[in-house]
N, C-alpha and C. Protein backbone atom coordinates (compact mmCIF):
# COMPACT_ATOMS: atom_id res chain seq x y z
N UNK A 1 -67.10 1.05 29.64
CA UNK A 1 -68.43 1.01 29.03
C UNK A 1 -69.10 -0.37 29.13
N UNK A 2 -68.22 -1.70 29.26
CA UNK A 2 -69.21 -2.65 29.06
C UNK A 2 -69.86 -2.94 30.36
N UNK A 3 -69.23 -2.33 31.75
CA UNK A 3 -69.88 -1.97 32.70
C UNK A 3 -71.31 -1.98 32.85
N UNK A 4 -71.17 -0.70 32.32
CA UNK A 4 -72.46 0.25 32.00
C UNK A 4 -73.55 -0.64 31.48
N UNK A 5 -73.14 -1.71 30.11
CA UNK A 5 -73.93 -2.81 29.39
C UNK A 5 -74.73 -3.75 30.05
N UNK A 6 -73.77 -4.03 31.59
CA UNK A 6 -73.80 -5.25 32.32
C UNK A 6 -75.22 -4.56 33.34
N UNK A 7 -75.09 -3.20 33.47
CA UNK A 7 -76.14 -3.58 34.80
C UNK A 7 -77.15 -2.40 33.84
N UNK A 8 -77.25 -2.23 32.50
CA UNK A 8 -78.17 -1.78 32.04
C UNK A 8 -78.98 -3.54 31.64
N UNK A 9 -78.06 -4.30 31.58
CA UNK A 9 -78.75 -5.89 31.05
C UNK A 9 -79.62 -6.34 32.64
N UNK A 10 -78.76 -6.11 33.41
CA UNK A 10 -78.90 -6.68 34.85
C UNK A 10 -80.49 -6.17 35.06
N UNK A 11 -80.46 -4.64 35.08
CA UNK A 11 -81.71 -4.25 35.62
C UNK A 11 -82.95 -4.82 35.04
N UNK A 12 -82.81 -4.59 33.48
CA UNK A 12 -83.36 -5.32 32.77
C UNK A 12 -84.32 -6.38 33.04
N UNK A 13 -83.11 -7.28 33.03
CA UNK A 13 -83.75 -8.81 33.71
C UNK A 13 -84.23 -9.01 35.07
N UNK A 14 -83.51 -8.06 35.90
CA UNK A 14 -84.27 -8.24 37.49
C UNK A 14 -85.53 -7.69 37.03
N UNK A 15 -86.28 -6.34 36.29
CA UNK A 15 -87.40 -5.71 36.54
C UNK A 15 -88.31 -7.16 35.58
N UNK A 16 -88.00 -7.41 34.14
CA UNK A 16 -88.49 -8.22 34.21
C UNK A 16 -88.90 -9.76 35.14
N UNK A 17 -87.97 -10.37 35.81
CA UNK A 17 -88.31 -11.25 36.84
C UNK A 17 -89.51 -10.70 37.79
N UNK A 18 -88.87 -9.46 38.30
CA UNK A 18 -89.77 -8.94 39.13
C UNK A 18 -91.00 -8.78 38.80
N UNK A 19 -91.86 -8.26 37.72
CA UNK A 19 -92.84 -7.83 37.16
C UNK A 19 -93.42 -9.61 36.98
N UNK A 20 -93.02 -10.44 36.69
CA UNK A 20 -93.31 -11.90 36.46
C UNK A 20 -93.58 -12.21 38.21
N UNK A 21 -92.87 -12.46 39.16
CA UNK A 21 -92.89 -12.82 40.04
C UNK A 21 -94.15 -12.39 41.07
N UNK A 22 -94.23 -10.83 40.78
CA UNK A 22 -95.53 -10.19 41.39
C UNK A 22 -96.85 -10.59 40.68
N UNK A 23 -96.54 -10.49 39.28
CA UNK A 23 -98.11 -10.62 38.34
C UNK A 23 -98.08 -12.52 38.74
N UNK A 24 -97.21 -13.28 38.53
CA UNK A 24 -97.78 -14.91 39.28
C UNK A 24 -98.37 -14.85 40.63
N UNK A 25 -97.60 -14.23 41.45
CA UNK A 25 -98.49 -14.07 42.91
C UNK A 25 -99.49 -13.51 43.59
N UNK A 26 -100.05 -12.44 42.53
CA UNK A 26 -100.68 -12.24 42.43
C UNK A 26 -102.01 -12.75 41.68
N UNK A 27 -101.46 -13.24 40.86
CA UNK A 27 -102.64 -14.37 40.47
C UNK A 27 -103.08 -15.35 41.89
N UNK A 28 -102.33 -16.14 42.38
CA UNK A 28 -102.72 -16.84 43.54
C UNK A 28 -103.30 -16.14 44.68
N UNK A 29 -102.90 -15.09 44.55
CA UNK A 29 -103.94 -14.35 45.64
C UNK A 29 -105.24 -14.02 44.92
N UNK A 30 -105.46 -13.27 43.96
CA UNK A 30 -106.49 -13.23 43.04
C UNK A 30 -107.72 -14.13 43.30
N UNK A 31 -106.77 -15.89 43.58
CA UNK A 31 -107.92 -17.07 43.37
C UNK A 31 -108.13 -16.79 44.75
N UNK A 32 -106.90 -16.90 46.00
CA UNK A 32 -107.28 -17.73 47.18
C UNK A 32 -107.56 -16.25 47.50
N UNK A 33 -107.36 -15.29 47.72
CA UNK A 33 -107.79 -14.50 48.67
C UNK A 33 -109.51 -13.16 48.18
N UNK A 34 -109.70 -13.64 46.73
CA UNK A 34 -110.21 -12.38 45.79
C UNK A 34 -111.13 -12.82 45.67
N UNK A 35 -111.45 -14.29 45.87
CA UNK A 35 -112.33 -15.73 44.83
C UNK A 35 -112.42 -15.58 43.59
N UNK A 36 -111.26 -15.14 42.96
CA UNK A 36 -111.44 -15.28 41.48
C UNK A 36 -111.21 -16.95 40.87
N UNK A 37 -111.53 -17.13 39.76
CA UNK A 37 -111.61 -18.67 39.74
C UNK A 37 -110.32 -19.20 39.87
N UNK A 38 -109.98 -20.45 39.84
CA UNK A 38 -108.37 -21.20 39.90
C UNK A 38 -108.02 -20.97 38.48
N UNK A 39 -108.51 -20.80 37.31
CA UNK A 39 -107.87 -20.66 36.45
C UNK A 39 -107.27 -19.51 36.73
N UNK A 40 -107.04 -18.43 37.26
CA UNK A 40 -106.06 -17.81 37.55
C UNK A 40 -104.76 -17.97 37.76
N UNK A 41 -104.74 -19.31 38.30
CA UNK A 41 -103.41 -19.96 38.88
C UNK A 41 -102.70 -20.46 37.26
N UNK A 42 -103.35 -20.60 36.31
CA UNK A 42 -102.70 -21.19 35.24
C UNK A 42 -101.51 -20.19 34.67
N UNK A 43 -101.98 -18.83 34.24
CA UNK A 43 -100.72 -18.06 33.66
C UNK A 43 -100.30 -17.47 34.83
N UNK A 44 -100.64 -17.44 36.16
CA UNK A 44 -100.11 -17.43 37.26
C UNK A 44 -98.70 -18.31 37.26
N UNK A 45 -98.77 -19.22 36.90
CA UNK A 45 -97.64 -20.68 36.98
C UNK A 45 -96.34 -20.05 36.09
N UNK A 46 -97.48 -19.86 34.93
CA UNK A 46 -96.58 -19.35 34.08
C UNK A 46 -95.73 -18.12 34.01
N UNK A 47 -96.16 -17.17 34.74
CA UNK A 47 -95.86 -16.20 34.65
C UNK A 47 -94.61 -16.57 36.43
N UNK A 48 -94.85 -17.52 36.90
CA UNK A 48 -93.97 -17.57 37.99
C UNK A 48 -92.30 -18.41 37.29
N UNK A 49 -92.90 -19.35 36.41
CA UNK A 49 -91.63 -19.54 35.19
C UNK A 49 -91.15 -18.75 34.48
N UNK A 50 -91.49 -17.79 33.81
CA UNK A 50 -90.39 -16.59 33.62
C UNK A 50 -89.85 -16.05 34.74
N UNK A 51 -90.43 -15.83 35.88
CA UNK A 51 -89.50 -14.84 36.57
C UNK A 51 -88.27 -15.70 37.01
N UNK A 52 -88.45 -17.27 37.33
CA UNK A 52 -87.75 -18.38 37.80
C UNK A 52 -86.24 -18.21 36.18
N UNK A 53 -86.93 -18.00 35.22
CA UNK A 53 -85.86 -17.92 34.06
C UNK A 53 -84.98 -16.91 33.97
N UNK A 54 -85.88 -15.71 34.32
CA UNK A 54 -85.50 -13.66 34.51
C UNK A 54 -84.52 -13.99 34.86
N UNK A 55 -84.43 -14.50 36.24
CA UNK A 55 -83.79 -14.58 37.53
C UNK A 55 -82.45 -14.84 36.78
N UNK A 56 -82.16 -16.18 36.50
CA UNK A 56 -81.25 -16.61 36.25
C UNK A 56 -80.27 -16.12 34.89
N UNK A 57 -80.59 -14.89 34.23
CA UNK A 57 -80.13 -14.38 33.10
C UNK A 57 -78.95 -13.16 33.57
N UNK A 58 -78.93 -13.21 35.25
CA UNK A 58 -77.94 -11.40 35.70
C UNK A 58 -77.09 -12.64 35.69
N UNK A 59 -76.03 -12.16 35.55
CA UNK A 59 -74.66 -12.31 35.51
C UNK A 59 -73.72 -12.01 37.04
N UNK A 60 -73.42 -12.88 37.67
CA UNK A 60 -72.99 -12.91 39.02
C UNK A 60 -72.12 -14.11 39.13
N UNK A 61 -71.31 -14.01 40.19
CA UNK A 61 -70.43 -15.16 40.58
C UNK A 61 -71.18 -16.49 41.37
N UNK A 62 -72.56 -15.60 41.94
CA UNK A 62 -73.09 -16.82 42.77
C UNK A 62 -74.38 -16.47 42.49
N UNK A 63 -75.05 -17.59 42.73
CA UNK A 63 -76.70 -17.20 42.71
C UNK A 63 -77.25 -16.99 43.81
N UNK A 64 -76.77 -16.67 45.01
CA UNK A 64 -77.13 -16.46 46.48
C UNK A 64 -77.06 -14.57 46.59
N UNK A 65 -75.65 -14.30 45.33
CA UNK A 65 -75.57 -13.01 45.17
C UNK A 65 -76.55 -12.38 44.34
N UNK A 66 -76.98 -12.20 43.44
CA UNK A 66 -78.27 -12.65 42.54
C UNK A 66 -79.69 -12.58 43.25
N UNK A 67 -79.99 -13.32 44.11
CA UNK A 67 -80.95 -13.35 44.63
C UNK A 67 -80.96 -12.60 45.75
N UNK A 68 -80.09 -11.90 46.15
CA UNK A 68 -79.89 -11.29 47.39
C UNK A 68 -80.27 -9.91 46.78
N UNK A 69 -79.35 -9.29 45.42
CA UNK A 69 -79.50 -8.04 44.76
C UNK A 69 -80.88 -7.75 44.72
N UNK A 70 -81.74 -8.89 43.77
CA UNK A 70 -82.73 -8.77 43.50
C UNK A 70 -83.68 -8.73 44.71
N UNK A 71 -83.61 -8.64 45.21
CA UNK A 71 -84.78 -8.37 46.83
C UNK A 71 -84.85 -6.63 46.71
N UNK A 72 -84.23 -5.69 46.74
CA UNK A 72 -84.29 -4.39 46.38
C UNK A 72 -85.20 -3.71 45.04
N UNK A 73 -84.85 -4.74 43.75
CA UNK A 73 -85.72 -4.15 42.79
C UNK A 73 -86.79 -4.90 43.33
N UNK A 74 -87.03 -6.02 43.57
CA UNK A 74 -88.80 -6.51 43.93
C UNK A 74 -89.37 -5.51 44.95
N UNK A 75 -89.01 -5.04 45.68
CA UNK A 75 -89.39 -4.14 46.96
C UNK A 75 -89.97 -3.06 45.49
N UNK A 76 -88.84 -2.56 44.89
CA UNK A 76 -88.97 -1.14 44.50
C UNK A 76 -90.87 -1.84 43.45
N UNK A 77 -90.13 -3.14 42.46
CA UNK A 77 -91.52 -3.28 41.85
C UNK A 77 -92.87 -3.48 42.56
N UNK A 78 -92.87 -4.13 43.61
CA UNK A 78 -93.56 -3.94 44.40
C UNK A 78 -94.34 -2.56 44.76
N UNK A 79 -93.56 -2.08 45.17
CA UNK A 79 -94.04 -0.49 45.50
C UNK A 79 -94.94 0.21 44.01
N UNK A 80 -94.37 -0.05 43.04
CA UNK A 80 -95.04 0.03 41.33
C UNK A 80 -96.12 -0.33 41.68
N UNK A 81 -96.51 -1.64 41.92
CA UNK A 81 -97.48 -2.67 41.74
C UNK A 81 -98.33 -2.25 42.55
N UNK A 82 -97.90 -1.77 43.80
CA UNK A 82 -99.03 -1.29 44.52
C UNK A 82 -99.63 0.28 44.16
N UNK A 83 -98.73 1.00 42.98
CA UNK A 83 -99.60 1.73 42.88
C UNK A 83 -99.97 2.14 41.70
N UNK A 84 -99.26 1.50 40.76
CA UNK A 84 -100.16 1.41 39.46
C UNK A 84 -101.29 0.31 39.44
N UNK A 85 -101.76 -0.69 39.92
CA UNK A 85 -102.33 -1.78 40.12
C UNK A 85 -103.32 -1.50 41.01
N UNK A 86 -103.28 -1.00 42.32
CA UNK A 86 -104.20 -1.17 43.23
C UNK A 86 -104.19 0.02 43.70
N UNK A 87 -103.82 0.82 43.18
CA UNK A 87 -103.96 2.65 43.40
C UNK A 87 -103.94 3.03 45.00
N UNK A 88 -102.77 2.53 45.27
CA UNK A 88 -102.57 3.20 46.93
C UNK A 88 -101.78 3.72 46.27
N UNK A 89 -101.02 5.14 46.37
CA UNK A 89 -99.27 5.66 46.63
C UNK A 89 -98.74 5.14 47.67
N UNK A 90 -97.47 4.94 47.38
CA UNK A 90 -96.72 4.63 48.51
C UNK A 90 -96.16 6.28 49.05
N UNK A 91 -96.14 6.41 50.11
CA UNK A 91 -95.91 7.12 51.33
C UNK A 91 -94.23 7.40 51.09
N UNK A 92 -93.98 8.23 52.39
CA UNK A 92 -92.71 8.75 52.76
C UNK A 92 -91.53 7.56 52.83
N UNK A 93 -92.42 6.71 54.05
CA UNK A 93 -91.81 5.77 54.43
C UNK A 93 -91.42 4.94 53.56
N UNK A 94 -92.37 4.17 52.71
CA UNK A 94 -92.31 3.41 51.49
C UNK A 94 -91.01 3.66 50.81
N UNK A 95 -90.88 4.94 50.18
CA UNK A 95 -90.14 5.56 49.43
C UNK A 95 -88.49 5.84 50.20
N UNK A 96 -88.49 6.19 51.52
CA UNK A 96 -87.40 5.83 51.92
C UNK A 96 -86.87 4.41 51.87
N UNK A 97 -88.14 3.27 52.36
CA UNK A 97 -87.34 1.92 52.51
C UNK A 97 -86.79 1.81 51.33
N UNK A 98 -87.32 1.67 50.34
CA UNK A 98 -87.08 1.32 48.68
C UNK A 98 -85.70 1.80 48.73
N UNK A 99 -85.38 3.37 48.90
CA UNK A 99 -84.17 3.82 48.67
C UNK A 99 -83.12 2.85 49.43
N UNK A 100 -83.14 2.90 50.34
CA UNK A 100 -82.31 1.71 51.42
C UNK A 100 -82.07 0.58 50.88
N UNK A 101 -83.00 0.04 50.22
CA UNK A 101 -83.16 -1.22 49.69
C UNK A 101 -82.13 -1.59 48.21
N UNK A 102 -82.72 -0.34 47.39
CA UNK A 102 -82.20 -0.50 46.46
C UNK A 102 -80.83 -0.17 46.22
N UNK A 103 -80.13 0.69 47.32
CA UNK A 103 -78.64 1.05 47.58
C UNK A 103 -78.05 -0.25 48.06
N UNK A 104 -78.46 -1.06 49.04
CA UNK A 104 -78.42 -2.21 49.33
C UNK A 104 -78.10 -3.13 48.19
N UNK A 105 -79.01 -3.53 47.17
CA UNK A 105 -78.48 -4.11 46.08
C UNK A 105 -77.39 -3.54 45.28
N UNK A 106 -77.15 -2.56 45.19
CA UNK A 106 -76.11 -2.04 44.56
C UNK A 106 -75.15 -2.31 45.53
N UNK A 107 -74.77 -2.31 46.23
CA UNK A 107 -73.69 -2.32 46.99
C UNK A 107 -73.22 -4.43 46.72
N UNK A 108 -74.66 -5.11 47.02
CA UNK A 108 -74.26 -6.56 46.69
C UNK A 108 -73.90 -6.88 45.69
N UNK A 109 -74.60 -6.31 44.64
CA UNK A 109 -74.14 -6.54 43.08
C UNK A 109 -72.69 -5.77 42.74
N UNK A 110 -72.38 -4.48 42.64
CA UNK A 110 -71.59 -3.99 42.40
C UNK A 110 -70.46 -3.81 42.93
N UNK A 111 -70.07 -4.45 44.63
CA UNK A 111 -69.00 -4.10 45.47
C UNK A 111 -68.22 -5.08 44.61
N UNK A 112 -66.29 -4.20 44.99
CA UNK A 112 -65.59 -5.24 44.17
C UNK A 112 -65.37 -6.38 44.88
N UNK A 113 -65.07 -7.79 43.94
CA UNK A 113 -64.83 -8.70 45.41
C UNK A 113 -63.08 -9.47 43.97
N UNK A 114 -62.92 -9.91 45.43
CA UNK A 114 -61.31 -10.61 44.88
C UNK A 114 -61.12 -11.46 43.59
């Protein structure tokens, strides 16, 4: 069971990072690509410091492992973002990569290692 604890905490903190990491970069696109003003970039910053904190709250042997997992949920939040946010659906394709992706992190996070 405390298994179960570890990557109900894990996901947790990756979706939060993730959700931080997209809503900061998205702020910077907002300014540079949207012309919304630079104050955008301010809780942009901020919101790129939580995900920089998120990040570092999964529980792993390395932080190369960590950051590797987490590339699968950003894809998957990503895919969110693009369609609660900017109202495209993601497609067939979309929805397959994600799957790939996110089996992918499971396999980095969860394989046993020595």
């Amino acid at each position: 069971m405390p298994h179960y604890r570890t990557m109900l905490r894990a996901t947790a903190w990756y979706l939060l990072a993730a959700l931080a990491e997209i809503g900061g970069c998205y702020a910077f696109y907002a300014w540079l690509r949207l012309g919304r003003s630079p104050l955008w970039t301010l809780p942009g910053l901020a919101s790129l410091l939580v995900f920089a904190w998120a990040l570092t709250r999964v529980e792993a042997a390395a932080a190369g492992r960590i950051f590797a997992a987490y590339g699968g949920i950003y894809i998957f939040a990503s895919l969110a973002w693009l369609w609660l946010v900017e109202g495209q659906r993601p497609d067939r394709f979309d929805l397959a990569g994600v799957a790939l992706c996110l089996a992918g992190s499971g396999v980095i996070l969860l394989g046993p290692r020595p």
